[in-house]
N, C-alpha and C. Protein backbone atom coordinates (compact mmCIF):
# COMPACT_ATOMS: atom_id res chain seq x y z
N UNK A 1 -17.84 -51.79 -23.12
CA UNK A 1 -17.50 -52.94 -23.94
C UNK A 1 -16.09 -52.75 -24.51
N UNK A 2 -15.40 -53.77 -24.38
CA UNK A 2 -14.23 -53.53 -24.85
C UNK A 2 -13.67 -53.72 -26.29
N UNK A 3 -12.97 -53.04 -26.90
CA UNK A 3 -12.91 -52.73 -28.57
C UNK A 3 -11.64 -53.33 -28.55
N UNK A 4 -11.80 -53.78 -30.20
CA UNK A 4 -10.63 -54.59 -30.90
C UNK A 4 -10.07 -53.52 -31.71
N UNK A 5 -8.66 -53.51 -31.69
CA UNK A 5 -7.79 -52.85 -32.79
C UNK A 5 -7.23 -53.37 -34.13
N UNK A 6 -7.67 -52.96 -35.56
CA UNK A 6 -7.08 -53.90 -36.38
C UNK A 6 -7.41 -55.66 -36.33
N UNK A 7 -9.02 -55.64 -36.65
CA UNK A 7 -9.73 -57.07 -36.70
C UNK A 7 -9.47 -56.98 -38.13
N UNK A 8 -9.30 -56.55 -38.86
CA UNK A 8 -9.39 -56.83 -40.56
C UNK A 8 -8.17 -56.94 -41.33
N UNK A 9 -7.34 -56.50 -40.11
CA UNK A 9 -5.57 -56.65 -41.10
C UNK A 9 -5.23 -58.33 -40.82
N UNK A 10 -4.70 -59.23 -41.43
CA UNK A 10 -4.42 -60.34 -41.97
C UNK A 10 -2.53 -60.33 -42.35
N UNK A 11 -1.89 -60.48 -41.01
CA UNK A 11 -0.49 -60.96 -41.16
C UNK A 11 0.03 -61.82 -40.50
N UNK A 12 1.55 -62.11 -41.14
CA UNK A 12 1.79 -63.20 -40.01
C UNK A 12 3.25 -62.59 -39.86
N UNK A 13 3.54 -63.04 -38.31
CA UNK A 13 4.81 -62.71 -37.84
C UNK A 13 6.37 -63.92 -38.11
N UNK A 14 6.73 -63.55 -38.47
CA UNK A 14 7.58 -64.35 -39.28
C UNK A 14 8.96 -63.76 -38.21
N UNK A 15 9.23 -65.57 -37.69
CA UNK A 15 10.82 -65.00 -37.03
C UNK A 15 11.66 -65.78 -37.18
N UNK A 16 13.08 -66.01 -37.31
CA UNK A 16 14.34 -66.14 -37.28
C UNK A 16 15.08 -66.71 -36.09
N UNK A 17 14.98 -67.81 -35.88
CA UNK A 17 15.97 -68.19 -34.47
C UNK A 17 17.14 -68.42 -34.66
N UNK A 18 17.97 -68.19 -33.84
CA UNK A 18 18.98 -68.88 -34.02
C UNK A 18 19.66 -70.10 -34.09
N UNK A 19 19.03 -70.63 -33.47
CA UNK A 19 19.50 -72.39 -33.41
C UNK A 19 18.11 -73.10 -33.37
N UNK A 20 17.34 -73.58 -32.23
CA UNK A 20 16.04 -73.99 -31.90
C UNK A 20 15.39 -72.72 -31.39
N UNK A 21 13.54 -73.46 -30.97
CA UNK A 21 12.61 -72.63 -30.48
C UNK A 21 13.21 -72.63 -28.95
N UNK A 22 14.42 -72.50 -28.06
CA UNK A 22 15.16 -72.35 -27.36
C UNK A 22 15.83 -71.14 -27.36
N UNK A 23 16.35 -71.13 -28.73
CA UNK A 23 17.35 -69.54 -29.02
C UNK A 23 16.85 -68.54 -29.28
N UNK A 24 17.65 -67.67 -28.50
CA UNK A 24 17.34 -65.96 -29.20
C UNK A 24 16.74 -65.75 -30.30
N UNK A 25 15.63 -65.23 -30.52
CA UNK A 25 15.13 -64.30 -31.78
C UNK A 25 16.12 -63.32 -32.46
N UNK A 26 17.00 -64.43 -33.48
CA UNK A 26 17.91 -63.01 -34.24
C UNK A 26 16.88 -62.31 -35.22
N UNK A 27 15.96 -62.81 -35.67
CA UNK A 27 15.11 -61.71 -36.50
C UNK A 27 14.07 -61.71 -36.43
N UNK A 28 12.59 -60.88 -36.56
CA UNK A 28 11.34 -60.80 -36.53
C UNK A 28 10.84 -59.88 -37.50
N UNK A 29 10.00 -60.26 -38.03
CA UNK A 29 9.16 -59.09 -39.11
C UNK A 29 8.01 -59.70 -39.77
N UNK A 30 7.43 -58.86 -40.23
CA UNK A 30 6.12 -59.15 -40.58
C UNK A 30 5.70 -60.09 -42.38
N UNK A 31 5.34 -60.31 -42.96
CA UNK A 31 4.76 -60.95 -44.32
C UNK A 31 4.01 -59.93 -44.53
N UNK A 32 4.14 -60.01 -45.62
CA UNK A 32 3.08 -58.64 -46.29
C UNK A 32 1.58 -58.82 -45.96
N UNK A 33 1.53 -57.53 -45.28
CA UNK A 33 0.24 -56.85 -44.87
C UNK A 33 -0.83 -56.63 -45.68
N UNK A 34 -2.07 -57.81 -45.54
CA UNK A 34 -3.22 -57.89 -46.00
C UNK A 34 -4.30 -57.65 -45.13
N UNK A 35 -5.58 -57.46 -45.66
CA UNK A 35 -6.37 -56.54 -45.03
C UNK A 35 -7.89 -57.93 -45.50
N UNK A 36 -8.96 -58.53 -44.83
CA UNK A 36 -9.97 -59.50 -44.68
C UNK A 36 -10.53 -58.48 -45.71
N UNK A 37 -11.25 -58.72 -47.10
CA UNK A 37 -12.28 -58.57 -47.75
C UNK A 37 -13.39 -59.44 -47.76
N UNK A 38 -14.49 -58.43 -46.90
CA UNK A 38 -15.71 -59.53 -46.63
C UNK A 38 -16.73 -59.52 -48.37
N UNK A 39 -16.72 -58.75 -49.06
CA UNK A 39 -17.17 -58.61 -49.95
C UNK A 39 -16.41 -59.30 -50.99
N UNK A 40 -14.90 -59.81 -51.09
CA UNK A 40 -14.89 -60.31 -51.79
C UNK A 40 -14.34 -61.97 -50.90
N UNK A 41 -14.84 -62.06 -49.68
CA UNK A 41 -14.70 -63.61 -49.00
C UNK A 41 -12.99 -63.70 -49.34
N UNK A 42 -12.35 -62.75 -49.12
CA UNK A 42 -10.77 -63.10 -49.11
C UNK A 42 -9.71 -62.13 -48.74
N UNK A 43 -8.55 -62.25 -48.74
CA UNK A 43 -8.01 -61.01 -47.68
C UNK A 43 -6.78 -60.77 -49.43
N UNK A 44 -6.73 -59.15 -49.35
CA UNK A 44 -6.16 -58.62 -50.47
C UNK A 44 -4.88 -57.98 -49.41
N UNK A 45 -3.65 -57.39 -50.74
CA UNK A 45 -2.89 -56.89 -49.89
C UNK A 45 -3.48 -55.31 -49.42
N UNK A 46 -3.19 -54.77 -48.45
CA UNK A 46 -3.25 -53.24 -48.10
C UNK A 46 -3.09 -52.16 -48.91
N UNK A 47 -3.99 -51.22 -49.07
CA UNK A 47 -3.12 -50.03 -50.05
C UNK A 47 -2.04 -49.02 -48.89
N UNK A 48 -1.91 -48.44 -50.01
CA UNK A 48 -0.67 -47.43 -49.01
C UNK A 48 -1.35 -46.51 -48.18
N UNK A 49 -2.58 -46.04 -49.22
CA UNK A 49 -3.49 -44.71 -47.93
C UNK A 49 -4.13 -46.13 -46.58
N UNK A 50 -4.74 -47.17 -46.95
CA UNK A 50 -4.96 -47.67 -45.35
C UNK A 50 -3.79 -47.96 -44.84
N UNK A 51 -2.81 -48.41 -45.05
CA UNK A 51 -1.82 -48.52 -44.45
C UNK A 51 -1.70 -46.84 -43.14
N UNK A 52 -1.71 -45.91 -43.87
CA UNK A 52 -1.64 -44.66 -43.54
C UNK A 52 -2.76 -43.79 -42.82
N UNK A 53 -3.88 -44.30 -42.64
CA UNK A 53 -5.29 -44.50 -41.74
C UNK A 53 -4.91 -44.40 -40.57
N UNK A 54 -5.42 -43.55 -39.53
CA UNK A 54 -5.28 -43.68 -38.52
C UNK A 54 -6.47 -44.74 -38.25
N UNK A 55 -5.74 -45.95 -37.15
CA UNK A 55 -6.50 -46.84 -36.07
C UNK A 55 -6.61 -47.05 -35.08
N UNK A 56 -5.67 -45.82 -34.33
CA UNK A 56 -6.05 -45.46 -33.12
C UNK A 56 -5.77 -44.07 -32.75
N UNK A 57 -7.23 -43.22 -32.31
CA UNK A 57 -7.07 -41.85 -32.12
C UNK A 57 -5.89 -41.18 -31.07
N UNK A 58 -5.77 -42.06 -30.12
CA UNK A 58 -4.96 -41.47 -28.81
C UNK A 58 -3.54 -41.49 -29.21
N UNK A 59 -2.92 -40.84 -28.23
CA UNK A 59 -1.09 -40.29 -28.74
C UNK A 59 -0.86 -41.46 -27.77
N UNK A 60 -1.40 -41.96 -27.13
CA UNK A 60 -0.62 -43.16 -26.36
C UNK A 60 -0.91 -44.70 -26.17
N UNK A 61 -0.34 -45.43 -26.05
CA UNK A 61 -0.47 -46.61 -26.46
C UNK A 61 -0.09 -47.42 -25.76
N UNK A 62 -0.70 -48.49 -24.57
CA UNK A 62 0.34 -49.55 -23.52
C UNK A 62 -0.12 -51.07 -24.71
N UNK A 63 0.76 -51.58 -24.70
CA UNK A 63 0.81 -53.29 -24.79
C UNK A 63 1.42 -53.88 -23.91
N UNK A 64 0.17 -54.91 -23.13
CA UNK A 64 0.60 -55.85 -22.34
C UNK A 64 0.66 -57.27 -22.42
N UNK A 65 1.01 -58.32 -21.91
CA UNK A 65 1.57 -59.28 -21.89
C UNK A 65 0.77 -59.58 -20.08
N UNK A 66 -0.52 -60.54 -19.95
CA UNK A 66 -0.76 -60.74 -18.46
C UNK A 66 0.77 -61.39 -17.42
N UNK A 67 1.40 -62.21 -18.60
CA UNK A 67 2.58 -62.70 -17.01
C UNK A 67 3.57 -63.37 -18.00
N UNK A 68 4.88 -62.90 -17.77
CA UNK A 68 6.30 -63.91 -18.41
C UNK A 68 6.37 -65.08 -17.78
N UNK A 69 7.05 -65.28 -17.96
CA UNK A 69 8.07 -66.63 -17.82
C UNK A 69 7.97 -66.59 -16.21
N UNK A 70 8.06 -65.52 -15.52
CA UNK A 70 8.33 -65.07 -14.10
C UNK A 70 7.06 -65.23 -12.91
N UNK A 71 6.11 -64.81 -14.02
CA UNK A 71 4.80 -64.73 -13.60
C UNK A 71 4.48 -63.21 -13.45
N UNK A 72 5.32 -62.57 -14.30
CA UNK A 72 5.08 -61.06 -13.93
C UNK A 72 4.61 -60.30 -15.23
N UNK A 73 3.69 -59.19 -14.80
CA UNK A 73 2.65 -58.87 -15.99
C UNK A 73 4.40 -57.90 -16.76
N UNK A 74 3.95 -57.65 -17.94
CA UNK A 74 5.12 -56.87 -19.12
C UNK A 74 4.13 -55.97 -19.56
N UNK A 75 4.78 -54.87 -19.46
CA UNK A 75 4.04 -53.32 -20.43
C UNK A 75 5.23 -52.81 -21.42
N UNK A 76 4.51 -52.38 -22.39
CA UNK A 76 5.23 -51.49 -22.90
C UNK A 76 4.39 -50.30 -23.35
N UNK A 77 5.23 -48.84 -23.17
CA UNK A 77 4.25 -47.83 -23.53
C UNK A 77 4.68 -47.23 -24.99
N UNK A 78 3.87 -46.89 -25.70
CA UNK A 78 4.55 -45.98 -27.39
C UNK A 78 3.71 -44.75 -27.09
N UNK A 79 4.02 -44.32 -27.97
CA UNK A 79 3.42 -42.48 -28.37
C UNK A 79 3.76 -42.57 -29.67
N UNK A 80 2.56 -41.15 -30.17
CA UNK A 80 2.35 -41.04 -31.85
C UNK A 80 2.33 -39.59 -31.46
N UNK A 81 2.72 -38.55 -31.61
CA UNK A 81 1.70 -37.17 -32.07
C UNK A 81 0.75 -37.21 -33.05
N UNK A 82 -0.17 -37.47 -32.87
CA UNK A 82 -1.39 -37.64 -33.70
C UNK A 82 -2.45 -38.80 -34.01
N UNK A 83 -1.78 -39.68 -32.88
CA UNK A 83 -2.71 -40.91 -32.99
C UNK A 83 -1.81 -41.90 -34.08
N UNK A 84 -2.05 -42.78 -33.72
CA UNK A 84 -1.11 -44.00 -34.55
C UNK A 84 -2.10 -44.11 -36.02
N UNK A 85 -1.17 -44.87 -37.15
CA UNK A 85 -1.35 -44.87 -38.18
C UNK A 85 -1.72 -46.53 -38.20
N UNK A 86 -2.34 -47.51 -39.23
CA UNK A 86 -2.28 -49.25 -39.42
C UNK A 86 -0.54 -49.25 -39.28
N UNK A 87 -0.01 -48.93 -39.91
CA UNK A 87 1.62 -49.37 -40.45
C UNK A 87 2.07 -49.13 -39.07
N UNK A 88 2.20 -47.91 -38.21
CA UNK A 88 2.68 -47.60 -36.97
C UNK A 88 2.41 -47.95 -35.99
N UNK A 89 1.21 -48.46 -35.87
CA UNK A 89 0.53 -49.36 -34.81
C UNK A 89 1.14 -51.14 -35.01
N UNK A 90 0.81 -51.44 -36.47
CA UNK A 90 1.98 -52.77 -36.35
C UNK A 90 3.23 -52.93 -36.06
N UNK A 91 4.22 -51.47 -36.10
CA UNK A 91 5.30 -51.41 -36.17
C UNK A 91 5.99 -51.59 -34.62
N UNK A 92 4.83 -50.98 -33.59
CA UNK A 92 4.67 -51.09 -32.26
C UNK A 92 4.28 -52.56 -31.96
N UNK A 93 3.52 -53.04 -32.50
CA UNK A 93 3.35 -54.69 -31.86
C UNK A 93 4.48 -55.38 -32.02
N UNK A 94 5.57 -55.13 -33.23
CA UNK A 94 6.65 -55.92 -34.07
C UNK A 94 7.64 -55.76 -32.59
N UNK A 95 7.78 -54.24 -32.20
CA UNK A 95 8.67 -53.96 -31.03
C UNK A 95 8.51 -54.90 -29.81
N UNK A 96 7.17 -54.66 -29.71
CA UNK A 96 6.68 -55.15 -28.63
C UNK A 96 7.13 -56.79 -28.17
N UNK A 97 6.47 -57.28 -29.90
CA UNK A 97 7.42 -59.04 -29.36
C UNK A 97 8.21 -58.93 -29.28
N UNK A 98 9.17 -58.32 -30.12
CA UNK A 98 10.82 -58.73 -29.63
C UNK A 98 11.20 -59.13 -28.52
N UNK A 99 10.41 -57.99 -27.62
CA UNK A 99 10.84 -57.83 -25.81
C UNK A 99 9.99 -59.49 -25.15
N UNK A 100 8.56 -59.22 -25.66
CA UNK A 100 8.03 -59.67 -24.66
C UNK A 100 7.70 -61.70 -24.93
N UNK A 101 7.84 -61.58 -26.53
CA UNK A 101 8.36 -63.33 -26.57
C UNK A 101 9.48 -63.70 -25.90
N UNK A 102 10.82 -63.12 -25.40
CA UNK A 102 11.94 -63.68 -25.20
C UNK A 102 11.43 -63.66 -23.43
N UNK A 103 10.71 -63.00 -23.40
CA UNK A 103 10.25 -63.07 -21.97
C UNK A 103 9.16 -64.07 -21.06
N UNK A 104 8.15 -64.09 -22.22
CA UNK A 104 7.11 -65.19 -22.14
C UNK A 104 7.33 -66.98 -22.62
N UNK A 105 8.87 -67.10 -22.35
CA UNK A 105 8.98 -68.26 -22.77
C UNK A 105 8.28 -69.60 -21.85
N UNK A 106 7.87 -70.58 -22.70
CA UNK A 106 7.26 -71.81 -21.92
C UNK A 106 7.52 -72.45 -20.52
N UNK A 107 7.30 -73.20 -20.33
CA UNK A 107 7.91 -73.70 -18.93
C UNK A 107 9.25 -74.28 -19.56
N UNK A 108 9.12 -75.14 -20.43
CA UNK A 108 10.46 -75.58 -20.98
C UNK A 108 11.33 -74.52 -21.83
N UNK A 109 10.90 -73.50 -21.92
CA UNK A 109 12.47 -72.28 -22.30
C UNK A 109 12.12 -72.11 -23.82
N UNK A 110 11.09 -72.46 -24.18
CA UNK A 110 10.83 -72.59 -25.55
C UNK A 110 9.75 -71.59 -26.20
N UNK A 111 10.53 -70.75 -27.05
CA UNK A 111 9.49 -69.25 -27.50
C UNK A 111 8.41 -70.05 -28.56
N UNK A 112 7.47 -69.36 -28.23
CA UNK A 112 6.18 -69.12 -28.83
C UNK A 112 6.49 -69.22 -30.37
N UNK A 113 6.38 -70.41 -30.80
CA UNK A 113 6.79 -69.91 -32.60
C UNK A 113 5.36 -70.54 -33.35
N UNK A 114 4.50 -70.81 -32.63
CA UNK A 114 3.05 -71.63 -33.03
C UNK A 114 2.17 -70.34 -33.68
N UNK A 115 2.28 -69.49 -32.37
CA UNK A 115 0.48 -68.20 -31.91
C UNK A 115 1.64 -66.89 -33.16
N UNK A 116 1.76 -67.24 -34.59
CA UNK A 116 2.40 -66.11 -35.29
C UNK A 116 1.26 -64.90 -36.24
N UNK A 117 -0.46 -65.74 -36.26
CA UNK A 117 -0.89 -65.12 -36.91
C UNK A 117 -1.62 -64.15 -35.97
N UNK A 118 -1.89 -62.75 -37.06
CA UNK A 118 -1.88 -61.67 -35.64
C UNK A 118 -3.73 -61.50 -36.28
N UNK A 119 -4.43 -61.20 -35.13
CA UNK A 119 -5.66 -61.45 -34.85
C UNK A 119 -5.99 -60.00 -34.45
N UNK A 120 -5.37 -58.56 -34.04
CA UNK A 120 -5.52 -57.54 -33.43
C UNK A 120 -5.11 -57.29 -31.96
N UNK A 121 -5.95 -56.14 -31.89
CA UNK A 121 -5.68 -55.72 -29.80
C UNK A 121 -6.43 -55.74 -29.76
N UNK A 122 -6.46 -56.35 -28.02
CA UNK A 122 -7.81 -56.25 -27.54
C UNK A 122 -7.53 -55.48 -26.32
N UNK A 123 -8.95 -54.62 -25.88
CA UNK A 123 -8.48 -53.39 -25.37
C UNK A 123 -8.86 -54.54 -23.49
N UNK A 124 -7.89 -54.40 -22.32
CA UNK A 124 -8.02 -54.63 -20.90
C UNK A 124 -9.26 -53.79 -20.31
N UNK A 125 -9.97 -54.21 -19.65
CA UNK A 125 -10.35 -53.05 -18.44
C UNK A 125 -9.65 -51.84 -18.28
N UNK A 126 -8.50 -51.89 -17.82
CA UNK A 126 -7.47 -51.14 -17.74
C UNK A 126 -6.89 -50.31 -18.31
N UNK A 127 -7.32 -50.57 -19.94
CA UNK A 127 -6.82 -49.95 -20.90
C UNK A 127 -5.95 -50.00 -21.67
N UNK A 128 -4.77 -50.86 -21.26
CA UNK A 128 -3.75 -51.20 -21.95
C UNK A 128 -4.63 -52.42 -23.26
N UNK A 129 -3.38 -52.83 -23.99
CA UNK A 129 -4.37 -53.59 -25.15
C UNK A 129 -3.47 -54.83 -25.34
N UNK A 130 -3.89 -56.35 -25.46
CA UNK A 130 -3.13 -57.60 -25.15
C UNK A 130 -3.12 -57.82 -27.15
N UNK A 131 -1.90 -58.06 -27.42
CA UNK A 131 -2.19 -58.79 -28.71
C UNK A 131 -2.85 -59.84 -29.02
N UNK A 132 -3.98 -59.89 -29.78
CA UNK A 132 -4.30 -61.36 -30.12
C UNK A 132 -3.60 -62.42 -31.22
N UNK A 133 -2.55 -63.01 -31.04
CA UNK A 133 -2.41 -64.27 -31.58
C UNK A 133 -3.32 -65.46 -32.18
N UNK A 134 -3.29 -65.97 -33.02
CA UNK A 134 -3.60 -67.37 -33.64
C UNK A 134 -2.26 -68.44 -34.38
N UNK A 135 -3.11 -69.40 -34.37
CA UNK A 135 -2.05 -70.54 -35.22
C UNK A 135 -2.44 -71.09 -36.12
């Protein structure tokens, strides 16, 4: 069965174009990092020790993207010595769009500025892990 990474963190990706949803991404980064409280039915901000939690045991890490603009699948690989941390594992997805929105643009040339709220990873067959997006 395949496992989700980070179902309970609650952010949104916040980016910067330059002109239209046409232009380069001059900036990307995150809104402060909140975490789903089911006990209290609402999402609080993060403390610093979960922030600092490891959420994924392995030193290695692929994020994929099934097909760009091209029709061609996008990987990217990270490494942790010690297994990734919440903060370091987002810090890797943050990388990750940079590359792979300017790549996955629409048929009409137009980046993804809708799918910004982040939903987790979800782990492939394969193993690599696809970000989940919402809007």
């Amino acid at each position: 069965m395949a496992r989700t990474l980070l179902p309970d963190i609650s952010v949104r990706l916040d980016m910067t174009l330059a002109d239209s949803i046409q232009s380069p991404v001059v900036d990307m980064r995150w809104t402060p990092i909140c975490v789903n409280d089911d006990d209290l039915d609402d999402i609080i901000p993060i403390s610093d020790e979960a922030l600092l939690s490891i959420a994924y045991e392995k030193e290695d890490i692929t994020l994929a993207v099934s097909a760009d603009t091209y029709g061609n699948r996008f990987e990217q690989a990270f490494h942790s010595n010690g297994g990734f941390t919440v903060k370091y594992l987002l810090d890797c997805v943050l990388e990750f769009e940079k590359t792979s929105r300017m790549r996955a643009l629409s048929t009409d040339g137009f980046i993804d500025a809708h799918h910004v709220f982040f939903e987790g990873l979800e782990e492939m067959p394969d193993g690599t892990f696809y970000v989940v997006w919402g809007s």
